[in-house]
Protein backbone atom coordinates (compact mmCIF):
# COMPACT_ATOMS: atom_id res chain seq x y z
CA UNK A 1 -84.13 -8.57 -20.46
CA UNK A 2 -82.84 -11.76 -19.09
CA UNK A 3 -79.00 -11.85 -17.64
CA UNK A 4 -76.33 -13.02 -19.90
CA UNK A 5 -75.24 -16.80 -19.15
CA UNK A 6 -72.58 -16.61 -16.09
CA UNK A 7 -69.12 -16.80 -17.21
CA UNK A 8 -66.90 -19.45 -16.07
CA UNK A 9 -64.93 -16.25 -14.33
CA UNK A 10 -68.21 -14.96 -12.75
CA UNK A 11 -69.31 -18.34 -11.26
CA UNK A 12 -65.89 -19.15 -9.44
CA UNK A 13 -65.88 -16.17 -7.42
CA UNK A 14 -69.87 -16.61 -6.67
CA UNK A 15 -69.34 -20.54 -5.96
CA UNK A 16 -65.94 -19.20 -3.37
CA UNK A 17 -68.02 -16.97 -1.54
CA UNK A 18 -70.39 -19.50 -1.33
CA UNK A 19 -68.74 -21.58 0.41
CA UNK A 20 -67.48 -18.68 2.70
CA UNK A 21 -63.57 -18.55 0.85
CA UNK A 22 -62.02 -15.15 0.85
CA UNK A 23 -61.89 -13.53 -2.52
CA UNK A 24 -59.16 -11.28 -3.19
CA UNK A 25 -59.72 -8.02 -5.00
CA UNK A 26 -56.81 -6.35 -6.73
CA UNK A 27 -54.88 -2.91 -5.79
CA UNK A 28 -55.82 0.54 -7.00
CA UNK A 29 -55.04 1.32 -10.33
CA UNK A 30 -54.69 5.16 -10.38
CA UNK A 31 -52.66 5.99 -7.76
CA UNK A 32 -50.40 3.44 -8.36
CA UNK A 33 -49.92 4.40 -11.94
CA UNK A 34 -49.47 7.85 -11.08
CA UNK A 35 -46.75 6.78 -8.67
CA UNK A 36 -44.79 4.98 -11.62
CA UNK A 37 -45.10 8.53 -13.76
CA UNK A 38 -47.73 7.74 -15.60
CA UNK A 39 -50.07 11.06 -16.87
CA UNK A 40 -53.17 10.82 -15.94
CA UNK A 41 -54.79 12.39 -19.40
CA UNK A 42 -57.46 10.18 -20.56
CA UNK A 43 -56.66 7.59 -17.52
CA UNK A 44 -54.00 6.55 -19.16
CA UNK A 45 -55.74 4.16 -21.23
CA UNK A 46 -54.85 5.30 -24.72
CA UNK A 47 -51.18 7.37 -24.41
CA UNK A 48 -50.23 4.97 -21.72
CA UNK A 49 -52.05 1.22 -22.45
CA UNK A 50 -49.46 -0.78 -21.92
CA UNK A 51 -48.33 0.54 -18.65
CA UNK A 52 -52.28 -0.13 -17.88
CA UNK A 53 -51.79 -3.53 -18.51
CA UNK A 54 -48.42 -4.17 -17.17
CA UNK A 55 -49.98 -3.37 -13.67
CA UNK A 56 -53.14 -5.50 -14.06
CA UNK A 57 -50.53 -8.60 -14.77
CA UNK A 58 -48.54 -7.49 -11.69
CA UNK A 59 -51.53 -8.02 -9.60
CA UNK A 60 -52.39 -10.98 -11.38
CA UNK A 61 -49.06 -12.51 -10.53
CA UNK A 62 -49.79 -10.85 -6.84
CA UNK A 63 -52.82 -13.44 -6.45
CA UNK A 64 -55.59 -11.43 -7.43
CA UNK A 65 -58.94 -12.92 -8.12
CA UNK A 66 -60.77 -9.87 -9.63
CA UNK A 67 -59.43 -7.52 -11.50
CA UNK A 68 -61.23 -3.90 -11.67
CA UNK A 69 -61.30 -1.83 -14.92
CA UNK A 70 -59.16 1.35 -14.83
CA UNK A 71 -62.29 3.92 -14.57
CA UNK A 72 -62.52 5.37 -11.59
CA UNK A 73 -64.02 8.69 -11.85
CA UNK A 74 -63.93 7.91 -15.03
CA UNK A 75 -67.83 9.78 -16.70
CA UNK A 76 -69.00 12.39 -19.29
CA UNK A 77 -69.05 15.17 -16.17
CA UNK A 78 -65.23 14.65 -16.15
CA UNK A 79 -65.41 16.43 -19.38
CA UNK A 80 -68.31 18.70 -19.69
CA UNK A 81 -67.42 20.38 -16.12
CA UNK A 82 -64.98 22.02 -17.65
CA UNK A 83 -67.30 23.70 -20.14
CA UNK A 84 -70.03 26.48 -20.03
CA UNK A 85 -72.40 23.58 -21.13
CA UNK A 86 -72.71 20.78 -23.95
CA UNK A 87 -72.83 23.24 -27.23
CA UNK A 88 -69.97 24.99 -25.59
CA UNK A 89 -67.99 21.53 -25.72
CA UNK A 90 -68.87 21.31 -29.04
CA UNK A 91 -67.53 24.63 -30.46
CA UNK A 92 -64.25 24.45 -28.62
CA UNK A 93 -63.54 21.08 -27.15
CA UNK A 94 -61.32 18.66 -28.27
CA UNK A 95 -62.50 16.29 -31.62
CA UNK A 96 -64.51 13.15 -29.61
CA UNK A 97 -65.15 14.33 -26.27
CA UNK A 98 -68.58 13.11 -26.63
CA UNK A 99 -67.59 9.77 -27.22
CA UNK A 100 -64.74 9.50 -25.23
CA UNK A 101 -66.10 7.64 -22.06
CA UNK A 102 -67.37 4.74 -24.27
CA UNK A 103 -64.21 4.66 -25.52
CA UNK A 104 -62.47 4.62 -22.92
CA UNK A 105 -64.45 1.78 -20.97
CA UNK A 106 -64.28 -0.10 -24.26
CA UNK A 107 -60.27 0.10 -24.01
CA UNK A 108 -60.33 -0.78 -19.92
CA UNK A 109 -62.04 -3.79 -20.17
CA UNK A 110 -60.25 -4.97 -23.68
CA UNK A 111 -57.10 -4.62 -21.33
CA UNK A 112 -57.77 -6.43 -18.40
CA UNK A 113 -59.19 -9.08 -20.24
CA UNK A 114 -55.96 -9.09 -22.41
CA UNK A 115 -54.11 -9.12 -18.78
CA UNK A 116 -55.91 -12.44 -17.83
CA UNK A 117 -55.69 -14.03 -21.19
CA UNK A 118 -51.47 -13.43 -21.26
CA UNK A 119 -52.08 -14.91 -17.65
CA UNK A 120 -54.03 -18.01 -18.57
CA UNK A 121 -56.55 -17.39 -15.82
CA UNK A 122 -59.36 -16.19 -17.86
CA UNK A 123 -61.68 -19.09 -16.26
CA UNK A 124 -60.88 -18.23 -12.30
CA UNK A 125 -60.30 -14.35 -12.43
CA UNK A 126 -63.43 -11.52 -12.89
CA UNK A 127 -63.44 -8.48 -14.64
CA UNK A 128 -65.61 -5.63 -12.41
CA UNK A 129 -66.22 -3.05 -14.25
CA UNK A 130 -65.56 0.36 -12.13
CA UNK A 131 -68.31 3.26 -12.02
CA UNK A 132 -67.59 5.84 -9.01
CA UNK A 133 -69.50 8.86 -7.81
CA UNK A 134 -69.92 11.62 -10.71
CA UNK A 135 -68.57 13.99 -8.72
CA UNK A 136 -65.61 13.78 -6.38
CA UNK A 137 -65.69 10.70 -4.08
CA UNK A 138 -64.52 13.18 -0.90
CA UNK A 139 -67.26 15.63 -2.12
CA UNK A 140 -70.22 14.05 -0.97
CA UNK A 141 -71.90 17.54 -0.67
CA UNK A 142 -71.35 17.82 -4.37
CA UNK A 143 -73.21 14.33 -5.59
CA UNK A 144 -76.16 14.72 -7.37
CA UNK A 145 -79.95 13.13 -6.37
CA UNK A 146 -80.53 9.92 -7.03
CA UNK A 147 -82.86 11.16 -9.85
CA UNK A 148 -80.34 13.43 -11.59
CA UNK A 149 -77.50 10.63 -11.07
CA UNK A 150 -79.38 7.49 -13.05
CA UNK A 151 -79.28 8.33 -16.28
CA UNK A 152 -75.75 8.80 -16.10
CA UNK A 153 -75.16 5.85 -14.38
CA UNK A 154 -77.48 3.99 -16.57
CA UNK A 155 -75.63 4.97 -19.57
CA UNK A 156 -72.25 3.95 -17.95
CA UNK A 157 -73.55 0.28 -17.18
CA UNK A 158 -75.11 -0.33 -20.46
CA UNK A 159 -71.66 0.67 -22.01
CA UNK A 160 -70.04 -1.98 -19.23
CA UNK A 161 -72.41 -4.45 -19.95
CA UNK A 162 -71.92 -4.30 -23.74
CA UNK A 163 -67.84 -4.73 -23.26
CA UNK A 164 -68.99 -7.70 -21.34
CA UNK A 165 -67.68 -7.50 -17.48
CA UNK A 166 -68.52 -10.17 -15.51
CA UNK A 167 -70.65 -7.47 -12.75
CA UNK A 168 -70.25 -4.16 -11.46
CA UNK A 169 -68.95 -2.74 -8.97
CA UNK A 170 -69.97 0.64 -7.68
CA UNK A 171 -66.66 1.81 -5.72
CA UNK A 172 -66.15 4.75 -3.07
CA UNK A 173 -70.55 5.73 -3.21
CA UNK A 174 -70.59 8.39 -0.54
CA UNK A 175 -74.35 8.73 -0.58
CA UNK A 176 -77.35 6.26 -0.25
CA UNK A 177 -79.03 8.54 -3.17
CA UNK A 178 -76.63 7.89 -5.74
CA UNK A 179 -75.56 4.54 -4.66
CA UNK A 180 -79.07 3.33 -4.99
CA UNK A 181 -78.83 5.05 -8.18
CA UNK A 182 -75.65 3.72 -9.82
CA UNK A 183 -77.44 -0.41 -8.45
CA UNK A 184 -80.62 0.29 -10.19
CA UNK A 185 -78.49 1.29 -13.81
CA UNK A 186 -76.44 -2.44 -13.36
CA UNK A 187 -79.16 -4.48 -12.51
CA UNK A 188 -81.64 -2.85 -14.94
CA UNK A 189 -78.07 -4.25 -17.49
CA UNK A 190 -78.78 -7.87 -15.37
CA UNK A 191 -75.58 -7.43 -14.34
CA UNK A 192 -74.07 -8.63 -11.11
CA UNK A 193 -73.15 -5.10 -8.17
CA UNK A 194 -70.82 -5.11 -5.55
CA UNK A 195 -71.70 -1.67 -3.81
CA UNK A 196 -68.68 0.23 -2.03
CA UNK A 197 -69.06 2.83 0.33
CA UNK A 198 -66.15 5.93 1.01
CA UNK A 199 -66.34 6.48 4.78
CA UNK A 200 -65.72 9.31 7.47
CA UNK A 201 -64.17 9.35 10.51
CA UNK A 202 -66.98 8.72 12.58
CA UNK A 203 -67.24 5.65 11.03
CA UNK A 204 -70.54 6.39 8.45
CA UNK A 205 -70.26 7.24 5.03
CA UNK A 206 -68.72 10.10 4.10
CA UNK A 207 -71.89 11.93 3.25
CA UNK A 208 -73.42 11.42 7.01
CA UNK A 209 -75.86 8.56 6.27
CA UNK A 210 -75.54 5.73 8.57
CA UNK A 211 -73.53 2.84 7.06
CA UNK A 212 -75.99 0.39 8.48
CA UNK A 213 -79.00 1.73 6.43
CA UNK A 214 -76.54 1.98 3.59
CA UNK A 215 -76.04 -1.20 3.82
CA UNK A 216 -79.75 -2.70 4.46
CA UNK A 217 -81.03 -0.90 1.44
CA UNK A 218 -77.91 -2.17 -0.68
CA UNK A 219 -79.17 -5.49 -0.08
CA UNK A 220 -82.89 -4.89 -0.76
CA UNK A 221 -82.05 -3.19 -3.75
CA UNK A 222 -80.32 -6.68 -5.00
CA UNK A 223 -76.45 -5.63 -4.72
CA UNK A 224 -74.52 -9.39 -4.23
CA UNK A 225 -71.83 -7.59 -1.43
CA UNK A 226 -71.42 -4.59 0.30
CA UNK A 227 -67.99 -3.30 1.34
CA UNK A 228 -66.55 -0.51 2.50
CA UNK A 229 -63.12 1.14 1.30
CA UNK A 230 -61.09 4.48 0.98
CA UNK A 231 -60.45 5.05 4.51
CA UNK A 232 -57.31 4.21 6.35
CA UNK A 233 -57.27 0.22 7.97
CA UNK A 234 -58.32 1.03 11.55
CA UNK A 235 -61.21 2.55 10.23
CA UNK A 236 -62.33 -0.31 7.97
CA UNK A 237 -61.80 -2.48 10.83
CA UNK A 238 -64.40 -0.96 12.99
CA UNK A 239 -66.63 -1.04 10.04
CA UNK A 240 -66.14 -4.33 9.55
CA UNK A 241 -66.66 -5.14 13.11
CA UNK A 242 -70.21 -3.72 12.96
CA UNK A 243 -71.21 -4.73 9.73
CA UNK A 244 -70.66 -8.18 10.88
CA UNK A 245 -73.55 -7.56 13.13
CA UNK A 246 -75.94 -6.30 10.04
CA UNK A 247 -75.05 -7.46 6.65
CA UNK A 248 -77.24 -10.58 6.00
CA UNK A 249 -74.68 -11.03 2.55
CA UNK A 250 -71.07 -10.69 1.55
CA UNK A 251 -69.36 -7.97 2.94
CA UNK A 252 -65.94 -6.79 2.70
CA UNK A 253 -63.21 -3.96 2.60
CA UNK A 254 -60.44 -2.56 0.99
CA UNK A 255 -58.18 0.43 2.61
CA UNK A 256 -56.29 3.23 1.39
CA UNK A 257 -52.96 4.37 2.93
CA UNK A 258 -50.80 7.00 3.34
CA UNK A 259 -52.30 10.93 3.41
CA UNK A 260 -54.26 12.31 0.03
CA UNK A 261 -52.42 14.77 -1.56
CA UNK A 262 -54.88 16.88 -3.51
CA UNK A 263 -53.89 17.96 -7.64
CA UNK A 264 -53.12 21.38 -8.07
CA UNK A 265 -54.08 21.33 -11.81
CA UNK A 266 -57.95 19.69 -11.85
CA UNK A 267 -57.98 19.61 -15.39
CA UNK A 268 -55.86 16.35 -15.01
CA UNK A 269 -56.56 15.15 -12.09
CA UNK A 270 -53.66 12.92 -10.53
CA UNK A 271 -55.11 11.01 -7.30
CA UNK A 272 -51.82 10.90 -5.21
CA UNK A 273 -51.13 9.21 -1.74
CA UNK A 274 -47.95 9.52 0.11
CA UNK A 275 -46.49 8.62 2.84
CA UNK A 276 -47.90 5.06 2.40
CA UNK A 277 -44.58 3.57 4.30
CA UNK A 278 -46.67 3.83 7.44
CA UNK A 279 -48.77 0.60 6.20
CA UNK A 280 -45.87 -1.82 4.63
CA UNK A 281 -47.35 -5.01 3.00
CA UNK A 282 -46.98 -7.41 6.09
CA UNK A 283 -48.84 -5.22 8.40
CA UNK A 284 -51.78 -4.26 5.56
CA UNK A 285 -52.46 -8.22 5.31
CA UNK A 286 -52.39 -8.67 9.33
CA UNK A 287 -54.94 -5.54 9.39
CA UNK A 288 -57.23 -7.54 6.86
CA UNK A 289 -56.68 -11.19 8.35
CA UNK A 290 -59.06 -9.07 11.14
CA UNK A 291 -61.78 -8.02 8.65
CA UNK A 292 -61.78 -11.83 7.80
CA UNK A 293 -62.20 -12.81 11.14
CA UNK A 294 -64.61 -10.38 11.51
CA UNK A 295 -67.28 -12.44 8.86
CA UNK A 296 -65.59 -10.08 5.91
CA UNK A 297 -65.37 -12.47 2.55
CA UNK A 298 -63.75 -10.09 0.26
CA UNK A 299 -60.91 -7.71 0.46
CA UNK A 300 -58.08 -5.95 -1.38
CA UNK A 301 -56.72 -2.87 -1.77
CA UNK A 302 -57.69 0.93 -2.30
CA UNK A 303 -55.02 4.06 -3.06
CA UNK A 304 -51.23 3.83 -1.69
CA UNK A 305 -51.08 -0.01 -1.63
CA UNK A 306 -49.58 -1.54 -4.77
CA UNK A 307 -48.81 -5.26 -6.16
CA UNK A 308 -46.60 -6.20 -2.93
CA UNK A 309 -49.71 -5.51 -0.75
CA UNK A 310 -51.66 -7.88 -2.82
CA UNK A 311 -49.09 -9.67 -2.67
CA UNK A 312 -48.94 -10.37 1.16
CA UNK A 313 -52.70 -10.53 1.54
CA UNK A 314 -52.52 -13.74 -1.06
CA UNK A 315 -49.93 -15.16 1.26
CA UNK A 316 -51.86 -14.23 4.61
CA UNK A 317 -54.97 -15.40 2.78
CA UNK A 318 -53.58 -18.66 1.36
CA UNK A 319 -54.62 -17.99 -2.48
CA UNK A 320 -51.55 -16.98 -4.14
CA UNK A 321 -50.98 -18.02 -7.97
CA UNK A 322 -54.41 -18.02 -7.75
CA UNK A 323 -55.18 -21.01 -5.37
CA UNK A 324 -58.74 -20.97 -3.61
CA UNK A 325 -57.90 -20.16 0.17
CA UNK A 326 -59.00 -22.71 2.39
């Protein structure tokens, strides 16, 4: 299968980090529509669409030059974890919980694409579509082989490709295993993968696996950037510091902030940070002016931060209203 042409959208973020320009990623999605009371049933994508799109336009208006789909965590094991097994789904499970994932990545992609039309940006802003670890992204004991993981992957990306993102981008991988898996499904779709990587405290991936060999067989493996997010800034920043040292491509970060405060009903699982106040917008965007200077092309934000903290990095960064920084 040969890859679709390159969108218009697709080659002006390749031809900015080509010439070594910063591109700016948006904020979380999640979090920050959990913090505005939104339910978290179905992602919110089809009781609460409009709030959906209300906060990719926010961070749009922010600066943002890629906007990711609303899917994190977002698979069929979401569903059928709750359940004795597949038949068991069937016999008492809600009407179109087999199909709901499809649908659901159908409706995230129709909305940030609706977002960037109402913004008249469709030519300079990319749509990533978002697949995450099937399991829990702080659970790295839980994550399946690489094996087990592919098909599932595989059947994500094809879905992705079909709604027509512009590439992938495989966010918070806490294993090599799966990671490799989840880079095999996109470009086996010819799709474009930006590979992220969840890290510990020690400064490896969350699973134990050295981020430098995470990030050498990312780039073998054909992934167009490696980055590293979901940790708190200081920690990215000593990522970034050493991956400047190893990454022979695009590399970049993107932080949470605040402390994780775990859901006490996992049915509906509501992915909350607080205390964020401790990283305001003007000190997030001084923290990631030192990834840049570090070699780091790409950056944004992960849970806590919000349109204000894209805001400020577009300002720190010089591409606000969607200007090329320079």
């Amino acid at each position: 299968m040969m890859r679709p042409p390159m969108t218009a959208a697709r080659e002006t973020i390749r031809r900015k980090i080509q010439r070594g320009e910063p591109v700016l990623l948006d904020g979380p999605m999640g979090s920050e529509l959990v913090r505005r009371g939104v339910r978290w049933r179905k992602h919110g994508l089809l009781t609460d669409a409009d709030a959906v799109l209300r906060l990719h336009q926010e961070y749009l208006a922010a600066g943002a030059q890629v906007l990711r789909t609303n899917t994190f965590q977002l698979n069929p094991r979401v569903y059928l974890n709750v359940f004795r097994s597949r038949e068991h789904m069937r016999h008492i499970g809600a009407p179109g919980l087999e199909t709901l994932v499809p649908r659901l990545i159908a409706k995230s992609v129709e909305l940030a694409r609706e977002a960037k039309r109402n913004a008249g940006r469709e030519d300079d802003v990319a749509i990533a579509g978002v697949i995450s670890p099937l399991e829990h992204c702080f659970r790295p004991d839980l994550a399946p082989s690489e094996d087990a993981s592919f098909s599932e992957h595989a059947e994500m990306a094809k879905q992705f490709a079909g709604a027509g993102v512009d590439f992938l981008l495989a966010e918070s991988m806490n294993t090599i295993g799966e990671a490799r898996a989840a880079l095999r499904a996109g470009c086996e779709e010819n799709l474009p993968v930006w590979v992220s990587f969840v890290l510990g405290p020690e400064g490896d991936l969350l699973g134990g696996e050295p981020l430098e060999r995470a990030a050498k067989e990312m780039e073998d493996g054909g992934a167009e950037a490696v980055l590293v997010n979901c940790a708190p800034p200081g920690d990215l920043t000593h990522a970034i510091e050493r991956m400047s040292g190893f990454c022979r491509g695009p590399f970049g970060a993107f932080a949470h902030i605040g402390k994780f405060s775990p859901p006490s009903w996992k049915f509906e699982f509501h992915p909350q940070f607080i205390e964020t106040e401790s990283w305001p917008p003007g000190a997030y965007a001084a923290e990631a002016r030192r990834w840049l200077d570090a070699g780091a092309r790409i950056v944004g934000g992960c849970c806590g931060t919000g349109p204000e903290h894209i805001r400020s990095l577009a300002a720190a960064l010089g591409a606000g209203n969607g200007k090329s920084a320079r």
